[in-house]
Protein backbone atom coordinates (compact mmCIF):
# COMPACT_ATOMS: atom_id res chain seq x y z
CA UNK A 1 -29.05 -14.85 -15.45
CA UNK A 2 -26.47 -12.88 -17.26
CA UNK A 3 -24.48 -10.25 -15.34
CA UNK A 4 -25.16 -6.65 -16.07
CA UNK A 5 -22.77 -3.90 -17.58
CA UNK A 6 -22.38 -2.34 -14.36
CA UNK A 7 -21.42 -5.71 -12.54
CA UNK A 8 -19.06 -6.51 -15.46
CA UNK A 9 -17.21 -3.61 -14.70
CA UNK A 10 -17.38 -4.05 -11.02
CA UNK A 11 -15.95 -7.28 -11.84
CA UNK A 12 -13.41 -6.20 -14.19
CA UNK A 13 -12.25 -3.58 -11.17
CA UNK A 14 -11.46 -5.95 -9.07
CA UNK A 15 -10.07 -8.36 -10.90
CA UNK A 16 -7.50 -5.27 -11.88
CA UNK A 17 -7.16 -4.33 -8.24
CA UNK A 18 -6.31 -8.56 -7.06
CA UNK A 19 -3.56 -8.50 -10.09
CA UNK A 20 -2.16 -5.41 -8.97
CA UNK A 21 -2.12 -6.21 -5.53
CA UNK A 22 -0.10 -9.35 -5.96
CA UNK A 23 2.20 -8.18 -9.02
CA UNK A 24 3.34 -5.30 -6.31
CA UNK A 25 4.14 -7.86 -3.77
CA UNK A 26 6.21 -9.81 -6.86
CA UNK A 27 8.14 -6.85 -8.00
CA UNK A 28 8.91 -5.78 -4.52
CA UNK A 29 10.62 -8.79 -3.72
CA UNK A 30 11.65 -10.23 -7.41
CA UNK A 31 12.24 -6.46 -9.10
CA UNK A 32 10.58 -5.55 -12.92
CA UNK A 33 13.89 -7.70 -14.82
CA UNK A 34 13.22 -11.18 -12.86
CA UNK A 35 9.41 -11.00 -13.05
CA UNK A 36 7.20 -12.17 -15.79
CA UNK A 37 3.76 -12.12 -16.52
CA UNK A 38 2.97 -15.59 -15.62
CA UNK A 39 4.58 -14.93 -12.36
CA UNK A 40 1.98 -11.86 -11.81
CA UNK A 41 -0.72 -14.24 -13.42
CA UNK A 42 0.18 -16.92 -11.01
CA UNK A 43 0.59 -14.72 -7.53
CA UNK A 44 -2.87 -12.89 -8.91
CA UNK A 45 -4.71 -16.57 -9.19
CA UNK A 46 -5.67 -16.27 -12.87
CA UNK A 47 -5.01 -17.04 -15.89
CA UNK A 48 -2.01 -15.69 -17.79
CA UNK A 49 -4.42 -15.11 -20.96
CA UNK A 50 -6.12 -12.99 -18.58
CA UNK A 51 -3.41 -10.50 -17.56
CA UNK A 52 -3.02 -9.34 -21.01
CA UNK A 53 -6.70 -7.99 -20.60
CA UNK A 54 -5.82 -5.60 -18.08
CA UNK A 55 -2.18 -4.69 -19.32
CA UNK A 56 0.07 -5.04 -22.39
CA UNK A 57 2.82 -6.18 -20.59
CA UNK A 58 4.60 -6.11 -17.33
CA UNK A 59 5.97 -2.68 -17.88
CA UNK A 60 2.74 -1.52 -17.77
CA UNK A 61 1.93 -3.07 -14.80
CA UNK A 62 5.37 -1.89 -13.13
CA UNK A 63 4.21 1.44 -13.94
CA UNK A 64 0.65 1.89 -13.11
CA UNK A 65 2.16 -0.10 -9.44
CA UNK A 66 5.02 2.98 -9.08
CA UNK A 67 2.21 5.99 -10.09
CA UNK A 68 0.21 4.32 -7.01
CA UNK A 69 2.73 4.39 -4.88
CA UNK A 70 3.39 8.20 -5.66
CA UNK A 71 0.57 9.23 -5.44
CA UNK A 72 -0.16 7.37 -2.33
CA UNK A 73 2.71 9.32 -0.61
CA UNK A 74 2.63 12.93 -1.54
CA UNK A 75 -1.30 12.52 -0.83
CA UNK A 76 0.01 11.35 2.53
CA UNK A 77 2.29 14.03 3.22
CA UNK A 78 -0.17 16.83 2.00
CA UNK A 79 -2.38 14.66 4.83
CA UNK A 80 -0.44 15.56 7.78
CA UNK A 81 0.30 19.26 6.90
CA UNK A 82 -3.42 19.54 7.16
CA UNK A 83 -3.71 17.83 10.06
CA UNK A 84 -4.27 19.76 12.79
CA UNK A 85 -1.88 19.91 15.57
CA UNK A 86 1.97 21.54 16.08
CA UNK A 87 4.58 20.77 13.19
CA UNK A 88 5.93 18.18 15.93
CA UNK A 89 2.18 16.38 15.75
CA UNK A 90 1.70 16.64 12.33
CA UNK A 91 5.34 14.53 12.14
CA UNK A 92 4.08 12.25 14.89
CA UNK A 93 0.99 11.66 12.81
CA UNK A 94 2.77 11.03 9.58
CA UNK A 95 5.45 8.22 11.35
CA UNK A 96 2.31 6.53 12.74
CA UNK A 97 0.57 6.21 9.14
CA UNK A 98 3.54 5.66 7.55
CA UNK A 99 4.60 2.98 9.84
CA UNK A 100 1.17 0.92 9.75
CA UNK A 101 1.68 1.06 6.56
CA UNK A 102 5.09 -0.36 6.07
CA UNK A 103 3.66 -2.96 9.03
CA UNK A 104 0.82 -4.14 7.01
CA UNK A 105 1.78 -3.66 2.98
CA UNK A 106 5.77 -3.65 2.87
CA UNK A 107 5.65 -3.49 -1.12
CA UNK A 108 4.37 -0.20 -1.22
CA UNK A 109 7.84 1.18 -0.52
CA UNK A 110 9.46 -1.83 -2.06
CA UNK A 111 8.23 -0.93 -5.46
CA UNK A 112 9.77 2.62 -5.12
CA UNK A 113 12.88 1.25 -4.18
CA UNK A 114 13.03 -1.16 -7.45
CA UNK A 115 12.20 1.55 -9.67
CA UNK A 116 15.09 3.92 -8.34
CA UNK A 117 17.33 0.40 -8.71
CA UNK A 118 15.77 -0.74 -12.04
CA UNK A 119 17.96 0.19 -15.13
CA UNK A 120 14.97 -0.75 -17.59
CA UNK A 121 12.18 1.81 -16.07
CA UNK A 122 9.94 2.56 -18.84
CA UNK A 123 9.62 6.43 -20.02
CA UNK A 124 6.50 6.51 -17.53
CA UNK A 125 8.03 5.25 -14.55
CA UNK A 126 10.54 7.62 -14.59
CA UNK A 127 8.99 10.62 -14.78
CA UNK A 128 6.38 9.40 -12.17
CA UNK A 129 9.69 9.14 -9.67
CA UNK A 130 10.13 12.57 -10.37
CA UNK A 131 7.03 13.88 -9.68
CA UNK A 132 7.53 11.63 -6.27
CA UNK A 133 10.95 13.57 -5.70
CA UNK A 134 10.13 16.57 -6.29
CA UNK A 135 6.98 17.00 -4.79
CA UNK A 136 6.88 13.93 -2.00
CA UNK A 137 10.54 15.37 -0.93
CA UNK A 138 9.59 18.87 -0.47
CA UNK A 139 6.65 18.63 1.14
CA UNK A 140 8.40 16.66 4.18
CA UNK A 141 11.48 19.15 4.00
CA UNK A 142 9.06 21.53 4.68
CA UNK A 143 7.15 20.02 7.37
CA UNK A 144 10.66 19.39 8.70
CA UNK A 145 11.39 22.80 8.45
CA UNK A 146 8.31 23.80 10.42
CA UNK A 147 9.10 21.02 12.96
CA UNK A 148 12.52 22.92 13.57
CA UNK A 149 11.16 26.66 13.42
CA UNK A 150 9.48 25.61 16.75
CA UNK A 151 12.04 24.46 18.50
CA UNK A 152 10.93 20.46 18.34
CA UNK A 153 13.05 19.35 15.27
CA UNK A 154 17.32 19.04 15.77
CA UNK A 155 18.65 21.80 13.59
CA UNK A 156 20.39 19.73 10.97
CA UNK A 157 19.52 20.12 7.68
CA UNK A 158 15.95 19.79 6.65
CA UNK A 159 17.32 17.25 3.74
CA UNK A 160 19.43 15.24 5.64
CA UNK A 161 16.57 14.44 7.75
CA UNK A 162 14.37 13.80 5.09
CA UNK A 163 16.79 11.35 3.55
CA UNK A 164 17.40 9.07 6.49
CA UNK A 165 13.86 9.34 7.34
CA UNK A 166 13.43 7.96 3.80
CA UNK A 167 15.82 5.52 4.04
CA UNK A 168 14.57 4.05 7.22
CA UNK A 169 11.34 3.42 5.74
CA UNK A 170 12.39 1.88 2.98
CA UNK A 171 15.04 -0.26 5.57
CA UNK A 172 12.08 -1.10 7.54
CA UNK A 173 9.75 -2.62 4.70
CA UNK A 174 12.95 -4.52 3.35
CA UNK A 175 13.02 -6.14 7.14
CA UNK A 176 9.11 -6.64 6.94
CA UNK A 177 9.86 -9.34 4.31
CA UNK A 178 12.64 -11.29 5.20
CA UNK A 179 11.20 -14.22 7.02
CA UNK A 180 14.04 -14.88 9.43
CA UNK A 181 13.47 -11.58 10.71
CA UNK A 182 9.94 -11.70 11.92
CA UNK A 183 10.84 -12.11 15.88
CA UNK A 184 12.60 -8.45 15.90
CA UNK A 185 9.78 -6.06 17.44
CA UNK A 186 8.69 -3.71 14.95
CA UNK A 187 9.51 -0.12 16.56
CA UNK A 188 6.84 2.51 17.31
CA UNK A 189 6.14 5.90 16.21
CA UNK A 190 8.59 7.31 18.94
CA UNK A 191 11.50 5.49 18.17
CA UNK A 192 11.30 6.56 14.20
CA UNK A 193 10.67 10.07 16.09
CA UNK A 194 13.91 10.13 17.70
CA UNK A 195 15.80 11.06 14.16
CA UNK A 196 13.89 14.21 14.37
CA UNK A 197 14.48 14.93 18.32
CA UNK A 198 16.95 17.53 19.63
């Protein structure tokens, strides 16, 4: 029995969604100049032919990976300012996440990290690191902020937090995939809290 046109495009879906879930893992640990399409073809489990259904080239795929990723973080920052709870929580509740995160899908932050690296982002990629600067940034500068109007949150600058904060993430999923480092316990919420403690 032939499959319908709403199972086709289930199946199309998630054949997009397997393909990008294994090209991120690629370009996190290979970077958009090393990787090729048969490498995302191959890590996806189909056909190389196939890829070029879903994507022009690996550009493309690079690109709809870092908008993800984006998009994925500012909605996760705009999370915990709504969450309810003191500044202090909120930041409590966004290490957890964030951490759980890194634990289970290192890549995520990976593929931010190669597109900041990358000297060939594409046009799109670019401007989608912007948007994640400018608005990702901000939004945990100001929960920072808040964190430090109530007497929780050292008074250094907001930044400076914000950017080693950032960088230990991004240290942390870098750790996540190097084999020979799997014995080191991964730390909890309140040790990544303790850059943010007076």
């Amino acid at each position: 029995m032939p499959r319908t046109e709403a199972q086709n495009q289930r199946l199309k879906a998630e054949r997009r969604r397997a393909l990008l879930e294994a090209a991120r893992r690629v370009f996190a640990r290979k970077g958009l100049a090393a990787s090729k399409m048969t490498d995302l073809a191959a890590a996806a489990g189909i056909s190389y032919g196939l890829v070029y259904h879903y994507f022009p080239d690996k550009e493309s795929v690079f690109a709809a990976l870092v908008e993800e990723s984006v998009q994925q973080g500012i909605q996760l920052v705009a999370e915990a300012r709504q969450h309810s709870g003191s500044p202090w929580e909120q930041l409590q509740w966004l290490c957890t996440r964030v951490l759980d995160g890194v634990q289970r899908e290192p890549s995520f932050p990976l593929i931010l990290v190669q597109a900041h690296a990358s000297e060939s982002v594409p046009g799109p990629v670019g401007q989608a690191l912007e948007r994640y600067s400018s608005q990702f940034f901000q939004q945990l500068v100001t929960l920072i902020e808040a964190g430090q109007e109530e007497g929780r949150v050292v008074r250094t600058p907001a930044a400076e937090l914000a950017w080693m904060w950032l960088a230990t993430i991004q240290g942390l999923a870098l750790m996540r995939i190097l084999p020979h480092m799997n014995h080191v316990p991964y730390p909890k919420t309140n040790t990544l809290l303790r850059l943010f403690a007076p």
